[in-house]
C-alpha atoms as a PDB file:
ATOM      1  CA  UNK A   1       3.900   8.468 -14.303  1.00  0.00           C
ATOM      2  CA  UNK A   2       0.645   6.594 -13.260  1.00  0.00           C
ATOM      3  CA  UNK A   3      -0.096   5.616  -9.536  1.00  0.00           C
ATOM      4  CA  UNK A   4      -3.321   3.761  -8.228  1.00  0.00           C
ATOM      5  CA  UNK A   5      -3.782   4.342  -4.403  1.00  0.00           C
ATOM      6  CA  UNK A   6      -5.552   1.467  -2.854  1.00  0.00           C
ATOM      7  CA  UNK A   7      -7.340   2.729   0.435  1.00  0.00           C
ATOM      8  CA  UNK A   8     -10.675   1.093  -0.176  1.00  0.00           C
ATOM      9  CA  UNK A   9     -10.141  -1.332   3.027  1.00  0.00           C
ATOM     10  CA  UNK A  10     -12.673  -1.205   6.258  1.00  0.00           C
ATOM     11  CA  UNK A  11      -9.808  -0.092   8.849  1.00  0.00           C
ATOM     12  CA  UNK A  12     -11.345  -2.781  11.001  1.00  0.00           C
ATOM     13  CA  UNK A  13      -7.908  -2.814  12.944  1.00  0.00           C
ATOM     14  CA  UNK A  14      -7.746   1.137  13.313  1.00  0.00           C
ATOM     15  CA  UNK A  15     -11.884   1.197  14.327  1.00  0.00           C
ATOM     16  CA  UNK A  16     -11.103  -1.292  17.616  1.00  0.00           C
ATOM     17  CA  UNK A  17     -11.240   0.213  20.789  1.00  0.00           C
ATOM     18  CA  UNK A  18      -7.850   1.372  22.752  1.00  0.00           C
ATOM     19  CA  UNK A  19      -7.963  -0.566  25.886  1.00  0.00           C
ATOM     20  CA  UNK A  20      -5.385   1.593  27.975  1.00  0.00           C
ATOM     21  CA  UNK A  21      -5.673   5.257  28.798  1.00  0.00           C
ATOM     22  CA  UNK A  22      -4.680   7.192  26.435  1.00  0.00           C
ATOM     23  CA  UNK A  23      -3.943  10.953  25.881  1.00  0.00           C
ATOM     24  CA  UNK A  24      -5.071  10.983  22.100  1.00  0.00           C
ATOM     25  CA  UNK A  25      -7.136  13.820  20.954  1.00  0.00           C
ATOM     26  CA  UNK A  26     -10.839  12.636  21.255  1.00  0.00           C
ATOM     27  CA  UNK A  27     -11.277  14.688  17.778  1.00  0.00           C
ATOM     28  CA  UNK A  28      -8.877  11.610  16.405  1.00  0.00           C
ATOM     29  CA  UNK A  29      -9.946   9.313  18.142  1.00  0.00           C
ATOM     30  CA  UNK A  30     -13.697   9.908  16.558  1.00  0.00           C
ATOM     31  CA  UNK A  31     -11.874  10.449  13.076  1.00  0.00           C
ATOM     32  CA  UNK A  32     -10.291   6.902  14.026  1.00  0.00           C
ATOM     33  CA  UNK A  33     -13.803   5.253  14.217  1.00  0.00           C
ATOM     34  CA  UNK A  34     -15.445   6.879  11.380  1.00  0.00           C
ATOM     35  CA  UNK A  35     -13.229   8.151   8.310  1.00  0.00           C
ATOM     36  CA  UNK A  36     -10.971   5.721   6.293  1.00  0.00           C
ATOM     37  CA  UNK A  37      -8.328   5.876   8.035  1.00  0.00           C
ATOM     38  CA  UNK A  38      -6.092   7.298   5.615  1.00  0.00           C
ATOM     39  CA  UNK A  39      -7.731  10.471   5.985  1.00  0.00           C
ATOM     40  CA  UNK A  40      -7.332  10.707   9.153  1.00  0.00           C
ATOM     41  CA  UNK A  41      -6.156  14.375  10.227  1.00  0.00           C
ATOM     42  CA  UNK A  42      -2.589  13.531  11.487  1.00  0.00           C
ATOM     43  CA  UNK A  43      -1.225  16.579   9.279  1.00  0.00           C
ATOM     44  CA  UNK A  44      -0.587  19.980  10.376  1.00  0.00           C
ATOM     45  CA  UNK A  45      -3.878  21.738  10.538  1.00  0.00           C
ATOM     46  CA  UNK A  46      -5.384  18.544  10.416  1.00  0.00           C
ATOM     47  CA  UNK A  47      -4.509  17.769   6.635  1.00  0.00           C
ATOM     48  CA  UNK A  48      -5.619  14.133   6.097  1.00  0.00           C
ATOM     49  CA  UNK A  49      -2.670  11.394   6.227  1.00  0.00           C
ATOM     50  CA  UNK A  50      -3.353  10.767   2.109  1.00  0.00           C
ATOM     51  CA  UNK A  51      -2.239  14.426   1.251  1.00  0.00           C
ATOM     52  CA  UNK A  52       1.395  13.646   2.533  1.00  0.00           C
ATOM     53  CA  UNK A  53       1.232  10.407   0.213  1.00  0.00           C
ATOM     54  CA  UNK A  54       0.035  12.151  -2.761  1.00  0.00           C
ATOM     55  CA  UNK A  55       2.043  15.113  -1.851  1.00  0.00           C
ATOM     56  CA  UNK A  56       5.493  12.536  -1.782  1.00  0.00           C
ATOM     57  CA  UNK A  57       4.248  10.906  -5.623  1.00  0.00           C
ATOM     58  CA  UNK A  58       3.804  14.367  -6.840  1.00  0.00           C
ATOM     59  CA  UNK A  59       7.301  15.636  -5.980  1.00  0.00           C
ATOM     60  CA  UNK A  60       8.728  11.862  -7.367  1.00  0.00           C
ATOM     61  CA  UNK A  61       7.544  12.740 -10.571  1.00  0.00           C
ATOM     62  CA  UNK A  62       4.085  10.835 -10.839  1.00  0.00           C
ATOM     63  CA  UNK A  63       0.996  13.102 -12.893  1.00  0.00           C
ATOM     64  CA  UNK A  64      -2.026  10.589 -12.671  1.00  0.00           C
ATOM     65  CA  UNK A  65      -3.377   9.021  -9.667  1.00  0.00           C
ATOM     66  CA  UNK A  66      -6.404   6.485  -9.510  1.00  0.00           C
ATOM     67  CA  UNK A  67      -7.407   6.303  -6.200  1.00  0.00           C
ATOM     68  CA  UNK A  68      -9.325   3.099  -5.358  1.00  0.00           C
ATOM     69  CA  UNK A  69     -11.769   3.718  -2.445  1.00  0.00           C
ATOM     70  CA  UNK A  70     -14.803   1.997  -0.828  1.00  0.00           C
ATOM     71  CA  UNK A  71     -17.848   2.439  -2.422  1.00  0.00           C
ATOM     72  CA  UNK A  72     -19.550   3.724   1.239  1.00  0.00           C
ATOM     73  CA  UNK A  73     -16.637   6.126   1.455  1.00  0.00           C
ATOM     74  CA  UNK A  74     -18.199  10.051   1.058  1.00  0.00           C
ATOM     75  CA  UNK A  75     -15.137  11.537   2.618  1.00  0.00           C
ATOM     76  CA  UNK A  76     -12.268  11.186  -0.566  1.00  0.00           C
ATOM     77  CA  UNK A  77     -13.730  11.980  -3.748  1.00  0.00           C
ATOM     78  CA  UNK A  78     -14.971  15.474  -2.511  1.00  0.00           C
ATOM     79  CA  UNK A  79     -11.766  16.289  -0.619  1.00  0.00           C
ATOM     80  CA  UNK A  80      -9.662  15.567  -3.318  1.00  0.00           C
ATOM     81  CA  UNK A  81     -11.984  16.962  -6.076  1.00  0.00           C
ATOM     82  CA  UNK A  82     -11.830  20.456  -3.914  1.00  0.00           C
ATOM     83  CA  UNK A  83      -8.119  20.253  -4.041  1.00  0.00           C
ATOM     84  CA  UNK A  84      -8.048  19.644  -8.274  1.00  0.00           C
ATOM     85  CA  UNK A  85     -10.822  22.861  -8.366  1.00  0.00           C
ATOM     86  CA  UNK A  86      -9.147  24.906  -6.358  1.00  0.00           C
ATOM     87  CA  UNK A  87      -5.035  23.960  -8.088  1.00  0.00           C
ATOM     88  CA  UNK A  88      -4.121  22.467  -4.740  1.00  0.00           C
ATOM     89  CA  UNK A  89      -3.137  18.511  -5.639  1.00  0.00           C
ATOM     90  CA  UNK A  90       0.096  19.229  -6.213  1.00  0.00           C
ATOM     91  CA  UNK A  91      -0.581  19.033 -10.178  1.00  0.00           C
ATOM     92  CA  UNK A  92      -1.697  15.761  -9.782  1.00  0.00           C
ATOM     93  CA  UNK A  93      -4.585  14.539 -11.977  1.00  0.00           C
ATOM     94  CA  UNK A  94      -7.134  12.219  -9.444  1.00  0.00           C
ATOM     95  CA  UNK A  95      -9.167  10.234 -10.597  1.00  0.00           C
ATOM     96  CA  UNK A  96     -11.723   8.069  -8.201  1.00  0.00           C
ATOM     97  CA  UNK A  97     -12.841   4.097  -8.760  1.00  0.00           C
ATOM     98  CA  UNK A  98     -14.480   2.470  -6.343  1.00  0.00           C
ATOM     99  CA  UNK A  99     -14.097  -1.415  -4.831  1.00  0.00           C
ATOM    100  CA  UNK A 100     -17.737  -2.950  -4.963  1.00  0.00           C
ATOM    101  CA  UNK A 101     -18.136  -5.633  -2.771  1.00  0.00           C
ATOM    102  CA  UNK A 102     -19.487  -9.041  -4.119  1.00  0.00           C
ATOM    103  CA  UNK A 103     -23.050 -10.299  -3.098  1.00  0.00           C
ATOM    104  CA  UNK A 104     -23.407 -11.984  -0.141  1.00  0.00           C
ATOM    105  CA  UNK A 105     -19.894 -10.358   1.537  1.00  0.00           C
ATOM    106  CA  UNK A 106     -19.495  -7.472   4.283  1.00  0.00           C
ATOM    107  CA  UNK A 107     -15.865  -7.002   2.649  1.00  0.00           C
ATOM    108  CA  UNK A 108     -14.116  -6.201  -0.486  1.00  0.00           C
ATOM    109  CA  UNK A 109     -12.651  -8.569  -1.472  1.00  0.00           C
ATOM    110  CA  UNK A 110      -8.621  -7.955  -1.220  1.00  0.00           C
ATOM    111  CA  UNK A 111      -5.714  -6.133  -2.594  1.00  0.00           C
ATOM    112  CA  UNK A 112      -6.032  -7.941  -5.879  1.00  0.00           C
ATOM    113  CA  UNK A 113      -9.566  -7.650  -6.691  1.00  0.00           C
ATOM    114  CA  UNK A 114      -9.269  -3.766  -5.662  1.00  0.00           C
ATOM    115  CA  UNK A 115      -6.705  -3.887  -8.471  1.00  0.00           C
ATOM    116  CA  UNK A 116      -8.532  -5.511 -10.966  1.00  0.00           C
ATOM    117  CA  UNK A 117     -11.414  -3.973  -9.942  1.00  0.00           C
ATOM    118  CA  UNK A 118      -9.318  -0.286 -10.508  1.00  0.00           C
ATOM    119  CA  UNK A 119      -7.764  -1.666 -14.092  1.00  0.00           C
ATOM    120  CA  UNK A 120     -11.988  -2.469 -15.301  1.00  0.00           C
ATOM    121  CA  UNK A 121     -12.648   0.914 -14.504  1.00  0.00           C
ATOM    122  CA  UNK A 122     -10.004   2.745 -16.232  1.00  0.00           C
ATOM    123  CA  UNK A 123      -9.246   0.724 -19.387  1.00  0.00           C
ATOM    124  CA  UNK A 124      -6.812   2.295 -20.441  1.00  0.00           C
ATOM    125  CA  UNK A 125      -4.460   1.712 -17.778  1.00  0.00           C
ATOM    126  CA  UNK A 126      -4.620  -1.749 -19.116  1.00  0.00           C
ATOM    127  CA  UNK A 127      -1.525  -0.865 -21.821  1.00  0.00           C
ATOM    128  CA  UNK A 128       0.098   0.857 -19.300  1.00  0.00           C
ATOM    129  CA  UNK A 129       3.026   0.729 -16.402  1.00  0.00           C
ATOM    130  CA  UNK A 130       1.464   1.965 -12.897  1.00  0.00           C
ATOM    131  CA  UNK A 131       2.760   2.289  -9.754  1.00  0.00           C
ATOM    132  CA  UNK A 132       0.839   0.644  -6.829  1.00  0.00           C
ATOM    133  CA  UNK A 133       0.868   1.152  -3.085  1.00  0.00           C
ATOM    134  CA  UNK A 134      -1.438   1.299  -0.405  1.00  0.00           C
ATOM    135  CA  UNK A 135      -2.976   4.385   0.921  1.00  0.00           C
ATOM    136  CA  UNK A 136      -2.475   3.770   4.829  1.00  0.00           C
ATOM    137  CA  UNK A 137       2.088   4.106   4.760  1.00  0.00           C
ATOM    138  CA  UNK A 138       3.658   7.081   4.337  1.00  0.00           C
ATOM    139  CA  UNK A 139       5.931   5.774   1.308  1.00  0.00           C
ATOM    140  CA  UNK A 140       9.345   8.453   1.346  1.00  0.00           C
ATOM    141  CA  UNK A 141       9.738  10.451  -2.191  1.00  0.00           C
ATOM    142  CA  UNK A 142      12.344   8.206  -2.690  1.00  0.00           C
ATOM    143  CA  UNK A 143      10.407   5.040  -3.064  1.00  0.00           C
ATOM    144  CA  UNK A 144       8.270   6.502  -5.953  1.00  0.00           C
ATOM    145  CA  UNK A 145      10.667   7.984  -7.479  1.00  0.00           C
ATOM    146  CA  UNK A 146      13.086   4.100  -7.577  1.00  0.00           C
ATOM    147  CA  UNK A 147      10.380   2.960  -9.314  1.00  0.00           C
ATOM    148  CA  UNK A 148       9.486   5.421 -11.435  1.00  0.00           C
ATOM    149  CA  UNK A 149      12.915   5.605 -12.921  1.00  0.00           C
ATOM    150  CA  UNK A 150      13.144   1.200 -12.721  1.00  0.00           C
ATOM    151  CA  UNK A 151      13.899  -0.017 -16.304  1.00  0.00           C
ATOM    152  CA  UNK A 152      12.307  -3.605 -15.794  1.00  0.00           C
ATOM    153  CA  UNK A 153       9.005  -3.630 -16.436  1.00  0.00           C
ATOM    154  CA  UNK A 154       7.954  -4.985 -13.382  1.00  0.00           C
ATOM    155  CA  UNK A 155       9.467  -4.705 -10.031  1.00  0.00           C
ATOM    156  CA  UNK A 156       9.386  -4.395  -5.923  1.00  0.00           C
ATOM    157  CA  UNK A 157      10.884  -2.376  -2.866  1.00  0.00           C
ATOM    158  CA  UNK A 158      12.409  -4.508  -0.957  1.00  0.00           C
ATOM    159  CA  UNK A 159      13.259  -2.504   2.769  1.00  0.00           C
ATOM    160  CA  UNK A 160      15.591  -2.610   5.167  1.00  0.00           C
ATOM    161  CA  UNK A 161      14.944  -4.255   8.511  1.00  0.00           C
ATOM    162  CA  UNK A 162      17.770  -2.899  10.110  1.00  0.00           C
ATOM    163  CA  UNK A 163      16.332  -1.556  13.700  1.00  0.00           C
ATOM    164  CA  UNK A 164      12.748  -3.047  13.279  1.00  0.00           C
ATOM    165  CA  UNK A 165      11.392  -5.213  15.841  1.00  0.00           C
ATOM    166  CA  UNK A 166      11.234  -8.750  14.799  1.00  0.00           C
ATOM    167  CA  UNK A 167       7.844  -8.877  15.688  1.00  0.00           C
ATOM    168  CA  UNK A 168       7.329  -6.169  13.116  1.00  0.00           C
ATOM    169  CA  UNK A 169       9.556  -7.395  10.509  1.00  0.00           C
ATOM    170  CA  UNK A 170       7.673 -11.148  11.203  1.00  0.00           C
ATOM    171  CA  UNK A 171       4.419  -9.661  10.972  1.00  0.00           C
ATOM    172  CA  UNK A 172       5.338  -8.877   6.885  1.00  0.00           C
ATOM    173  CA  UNK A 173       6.245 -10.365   3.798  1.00  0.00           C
ATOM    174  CA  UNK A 174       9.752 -11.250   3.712  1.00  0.00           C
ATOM    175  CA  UNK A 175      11.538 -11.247   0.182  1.00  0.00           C
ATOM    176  CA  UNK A 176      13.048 -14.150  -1.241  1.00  0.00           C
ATOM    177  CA  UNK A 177      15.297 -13.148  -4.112  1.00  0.00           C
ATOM    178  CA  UNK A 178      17.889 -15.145  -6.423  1.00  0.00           C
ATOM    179  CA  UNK A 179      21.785 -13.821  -6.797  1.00  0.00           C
ATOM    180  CA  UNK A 180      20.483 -11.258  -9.654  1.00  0.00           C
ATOM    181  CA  UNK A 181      18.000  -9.298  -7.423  1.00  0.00           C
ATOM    182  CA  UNK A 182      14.504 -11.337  -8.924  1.00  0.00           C
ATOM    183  CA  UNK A 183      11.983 -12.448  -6.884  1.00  0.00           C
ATOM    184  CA  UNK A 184      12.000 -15.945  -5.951  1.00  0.00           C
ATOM    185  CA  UNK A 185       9.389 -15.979  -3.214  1.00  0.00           C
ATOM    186  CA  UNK A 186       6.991 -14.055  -0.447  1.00  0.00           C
ATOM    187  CA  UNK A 187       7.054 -15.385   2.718  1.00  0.00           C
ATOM    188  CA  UNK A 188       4.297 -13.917   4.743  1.00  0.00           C
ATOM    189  CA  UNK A 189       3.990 -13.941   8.633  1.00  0.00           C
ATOM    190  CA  UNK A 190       6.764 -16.822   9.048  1.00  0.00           C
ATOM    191  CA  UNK A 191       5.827 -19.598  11.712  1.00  0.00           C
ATOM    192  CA  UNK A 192       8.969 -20.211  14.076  1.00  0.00           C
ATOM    193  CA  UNK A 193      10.121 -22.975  12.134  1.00  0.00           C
ATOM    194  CA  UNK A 194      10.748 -20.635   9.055  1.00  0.00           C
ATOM    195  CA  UNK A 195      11.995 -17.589  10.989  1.00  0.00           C
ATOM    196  CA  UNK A 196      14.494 -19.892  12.145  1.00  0.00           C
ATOM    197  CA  UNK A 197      15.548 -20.929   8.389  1.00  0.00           C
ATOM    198  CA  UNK A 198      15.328 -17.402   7.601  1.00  0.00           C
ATOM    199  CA  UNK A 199      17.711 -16.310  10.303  1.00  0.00           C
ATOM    200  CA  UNK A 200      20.344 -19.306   9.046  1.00  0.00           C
ATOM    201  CA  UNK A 201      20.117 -18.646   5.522  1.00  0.00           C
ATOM    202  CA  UNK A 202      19.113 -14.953   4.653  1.00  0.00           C
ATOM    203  CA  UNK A 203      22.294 -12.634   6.170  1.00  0.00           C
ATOM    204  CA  UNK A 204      19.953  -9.443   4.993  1.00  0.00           C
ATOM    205  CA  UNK A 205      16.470  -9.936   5.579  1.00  0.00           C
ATOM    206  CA  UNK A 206      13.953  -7.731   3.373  1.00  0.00           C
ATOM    207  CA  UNK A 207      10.401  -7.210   3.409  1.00  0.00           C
ATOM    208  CA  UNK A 208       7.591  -5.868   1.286  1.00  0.00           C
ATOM    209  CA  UNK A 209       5.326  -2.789   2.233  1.00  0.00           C
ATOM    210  CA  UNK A 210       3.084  -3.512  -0.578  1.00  0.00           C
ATOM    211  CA  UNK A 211       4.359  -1.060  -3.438  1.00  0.00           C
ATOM    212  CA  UNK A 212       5.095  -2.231  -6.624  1.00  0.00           C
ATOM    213  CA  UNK A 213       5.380  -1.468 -10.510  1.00  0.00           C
ATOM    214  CA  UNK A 214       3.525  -3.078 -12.943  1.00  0.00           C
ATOM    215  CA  UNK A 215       3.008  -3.461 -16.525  1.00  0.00           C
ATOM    216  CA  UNK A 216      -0.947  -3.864 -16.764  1.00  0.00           C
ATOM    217  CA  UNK A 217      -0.712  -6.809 -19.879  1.00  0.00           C
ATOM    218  CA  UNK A 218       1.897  -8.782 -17.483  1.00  0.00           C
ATOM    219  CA  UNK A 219       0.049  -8.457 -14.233  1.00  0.00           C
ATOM    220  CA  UNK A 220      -3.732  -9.256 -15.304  1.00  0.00           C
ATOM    221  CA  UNK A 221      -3.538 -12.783 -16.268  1.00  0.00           C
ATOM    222  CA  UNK A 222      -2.229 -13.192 -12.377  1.00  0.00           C
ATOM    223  CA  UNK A 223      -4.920 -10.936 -11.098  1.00  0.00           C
ATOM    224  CA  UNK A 224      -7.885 -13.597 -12.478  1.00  0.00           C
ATOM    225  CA  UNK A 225      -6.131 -16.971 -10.980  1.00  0.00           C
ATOM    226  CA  UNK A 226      -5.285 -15.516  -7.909  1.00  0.00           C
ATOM    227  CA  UNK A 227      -7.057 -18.055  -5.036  1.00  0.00           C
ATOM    228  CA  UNK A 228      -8.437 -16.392  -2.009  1.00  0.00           C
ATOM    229  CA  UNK A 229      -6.274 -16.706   0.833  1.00  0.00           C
ATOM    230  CA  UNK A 230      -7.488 -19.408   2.891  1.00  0.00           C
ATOM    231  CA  UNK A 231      -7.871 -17.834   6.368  1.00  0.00           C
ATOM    232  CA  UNK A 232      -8.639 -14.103   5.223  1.00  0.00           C
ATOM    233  CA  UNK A 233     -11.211 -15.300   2.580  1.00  0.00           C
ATOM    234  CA  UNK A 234      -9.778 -12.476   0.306  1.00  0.00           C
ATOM    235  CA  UNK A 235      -7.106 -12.007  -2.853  1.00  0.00           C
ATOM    236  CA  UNK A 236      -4.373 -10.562  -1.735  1.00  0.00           C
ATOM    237  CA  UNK A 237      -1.544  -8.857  -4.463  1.00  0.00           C
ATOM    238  CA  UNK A 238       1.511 -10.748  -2.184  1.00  0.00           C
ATOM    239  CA  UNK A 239      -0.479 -14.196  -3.273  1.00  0.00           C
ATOM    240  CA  UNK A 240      -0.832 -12.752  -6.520  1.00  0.00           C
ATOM    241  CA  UNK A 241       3.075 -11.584  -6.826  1.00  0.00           C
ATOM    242  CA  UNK A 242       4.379 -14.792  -5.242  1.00  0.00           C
ATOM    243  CA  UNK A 243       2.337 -17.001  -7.748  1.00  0.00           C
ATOM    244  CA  UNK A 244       3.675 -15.037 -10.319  1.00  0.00           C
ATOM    245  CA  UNK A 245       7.251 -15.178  -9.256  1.00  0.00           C
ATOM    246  CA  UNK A 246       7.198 -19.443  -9.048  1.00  0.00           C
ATOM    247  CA  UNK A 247       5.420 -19.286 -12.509  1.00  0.00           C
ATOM    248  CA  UNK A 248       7.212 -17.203 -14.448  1.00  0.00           C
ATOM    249  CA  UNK A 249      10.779 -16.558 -12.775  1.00  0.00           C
ATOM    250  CA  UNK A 250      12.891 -14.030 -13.188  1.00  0.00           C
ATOM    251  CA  UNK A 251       9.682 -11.529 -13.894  1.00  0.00           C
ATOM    252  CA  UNK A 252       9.602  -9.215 -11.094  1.00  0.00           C
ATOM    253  CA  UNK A 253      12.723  -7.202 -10.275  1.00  0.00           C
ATOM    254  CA  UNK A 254      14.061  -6.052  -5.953  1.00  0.00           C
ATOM    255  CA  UNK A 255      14.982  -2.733  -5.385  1.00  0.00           C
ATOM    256  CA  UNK A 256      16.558  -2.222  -2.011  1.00  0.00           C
ATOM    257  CA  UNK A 257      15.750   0.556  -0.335  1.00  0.00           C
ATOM    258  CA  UNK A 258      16.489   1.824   3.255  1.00  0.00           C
ATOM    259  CA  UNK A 259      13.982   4.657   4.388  1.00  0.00           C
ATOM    260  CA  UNK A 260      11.874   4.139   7.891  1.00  0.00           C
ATOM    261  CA  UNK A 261       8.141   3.896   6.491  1.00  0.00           C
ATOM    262  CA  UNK A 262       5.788   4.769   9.084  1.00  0.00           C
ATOM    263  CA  UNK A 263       2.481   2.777   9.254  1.00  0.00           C
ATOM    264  CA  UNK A 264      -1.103   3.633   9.961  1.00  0.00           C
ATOM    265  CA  UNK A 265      -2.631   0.460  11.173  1.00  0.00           C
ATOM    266  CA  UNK A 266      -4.342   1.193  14.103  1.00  0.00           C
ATOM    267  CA  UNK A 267      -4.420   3.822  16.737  1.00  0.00           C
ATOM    268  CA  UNK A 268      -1.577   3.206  18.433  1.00  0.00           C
ATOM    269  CA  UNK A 269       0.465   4.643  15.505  1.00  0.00           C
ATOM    270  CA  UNK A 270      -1.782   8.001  15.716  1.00  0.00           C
ATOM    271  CA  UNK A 271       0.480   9.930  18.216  1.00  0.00           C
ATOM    272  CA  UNK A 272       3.407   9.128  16.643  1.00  0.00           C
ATOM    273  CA  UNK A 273       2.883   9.706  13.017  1.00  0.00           C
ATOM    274  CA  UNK A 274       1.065  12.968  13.823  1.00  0.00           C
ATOM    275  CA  UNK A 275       4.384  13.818  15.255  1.00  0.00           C
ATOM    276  CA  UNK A 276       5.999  13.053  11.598  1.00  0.00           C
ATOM    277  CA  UNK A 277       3.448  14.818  10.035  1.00  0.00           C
ATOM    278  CA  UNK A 278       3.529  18.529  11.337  1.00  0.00           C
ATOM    279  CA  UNK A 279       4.966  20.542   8.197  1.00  0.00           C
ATOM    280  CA  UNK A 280       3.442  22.416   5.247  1.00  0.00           C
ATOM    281  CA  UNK A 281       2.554  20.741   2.250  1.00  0.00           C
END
């Protein structure tokens, strides 16, 4: 019933300028350029973008919620603290770490380290099973609660493609998988030499949106060899789960799942996911 929320990223992507015109509220738009973007508020009444993803765990089943932020962030903690004082998180228990970046870097220093970072500061999690996603896509009820209820021990979403743009489905992970639904491989951003393969060989093609479960004692060893990536300079959890997969086979479980997940990135998916947002939490 544990989740760990990683939003501790620098939304450099949602903090460029738009270069067209655009009919955005400026209110947003100065949100956009200053708040992490997953608080953002797209909501009705201008609830931040994170309530709808807590507010989705909550009603999955989840109780405890770490969530890992950046250490310049004032915005979260005090939000969400309001919310537990006042009986408004959706009986969620929130509880705040925070992604310090190494010496000598502007930026954290990836997905990984956030979770590693997350697992130092709450020990305990480290003999438990945790959920974790990041804080910037709206993941459906449904996907928590797959996961929640998923009796291997450690285990993926793997989503649908049907209807995406294949510049949106190449711009992922896709999922590799042998005949009994284990991870075989991650296949990030695919040059058109393996799009090509992919389209020959893989009749369903799957992708990850970066929300997993893991059992702490399995993961960690994975967490400390992961190599930065070597454009993005950073440790990133699909490096970590796709090391994992060629080391130990057979160790993380697929789930298929076909919901639309809508995607903050940048602010060109404000409009429409403010759209998706207007109801009461």
């Amino acid at each position: 019933m544990k989740l760990l929320i990683l939003a501790g990223g620098m939304s450099s992507r949602m903090k460029k300028n738009i270069e067209e015109n655009t009919d955005l509220d400026p209110k947003l738009i100065e949100q956009a350029n200053t708040l992490p973007k997953s608080m953002i508020g797209l909501g009705k009444d201008g609830r931040p973008f994170l309530d709808y993803v807590l507010y989705n765990a909550a009603q999955a089943g989840v109780k405890e919620v770490i969530l890992l932020l950046n250490p310049k962030d004032t915005v979260s903690q005090p939000h969400y603290e309001k919310l537990m004082q006042e009986g408004k998180s959706w009986g969620l228990e929130i509880k705040f770490a925070r992604q310090h970046i190494p010496e000598g870097r502007v930026k954290p220093l990836g997905t990984s380290d956030a979770i590693e970072q997350a697992l130092n500061q709450f020990p305990t999690w480290k003999n438990s099973r945790f959920i974790v996603c990041n804080g910037d896509n709206l993941y459906p009820v449904e996907a928590f609660k797959l996961l929640l209820n998923e009796a291997y021990p450690n285990a993926m979403l793997d989503w649908d493609t049907e209807g995406y743009a294949v510049e949106r489905v190449r711009n992922c992970a896709i999922i590799k998988k042998d005949e009994a639904g284990y991870l075989t491989d991650l296949l990030e951003k695919p040059n058109d030499e393996e799009w090509e393969e992919i389209l020959k060989t893989m009749p369903r093609i799957g992708i990850s949106w970066n929300i997993f479960a893991f059992t702490a004692a399995d993961l960690l060893p994975f967490l400390e060899k992961t190599p930065l990536h070597p454009i993005r300079n950073e440790k990133e959890i699909p490096v970590t789960v796709r090391l994992w997969a060629n080391e130990e086979p057979r160790s993380i479980h697929t789930i298929q799942i076909a919901d639309v997940l809508p995607d903050l990135t940048s602010k060109h998916d404000i409009a429409e996911i403010k759209e998706v947002l207007n109801y009461d939490i």
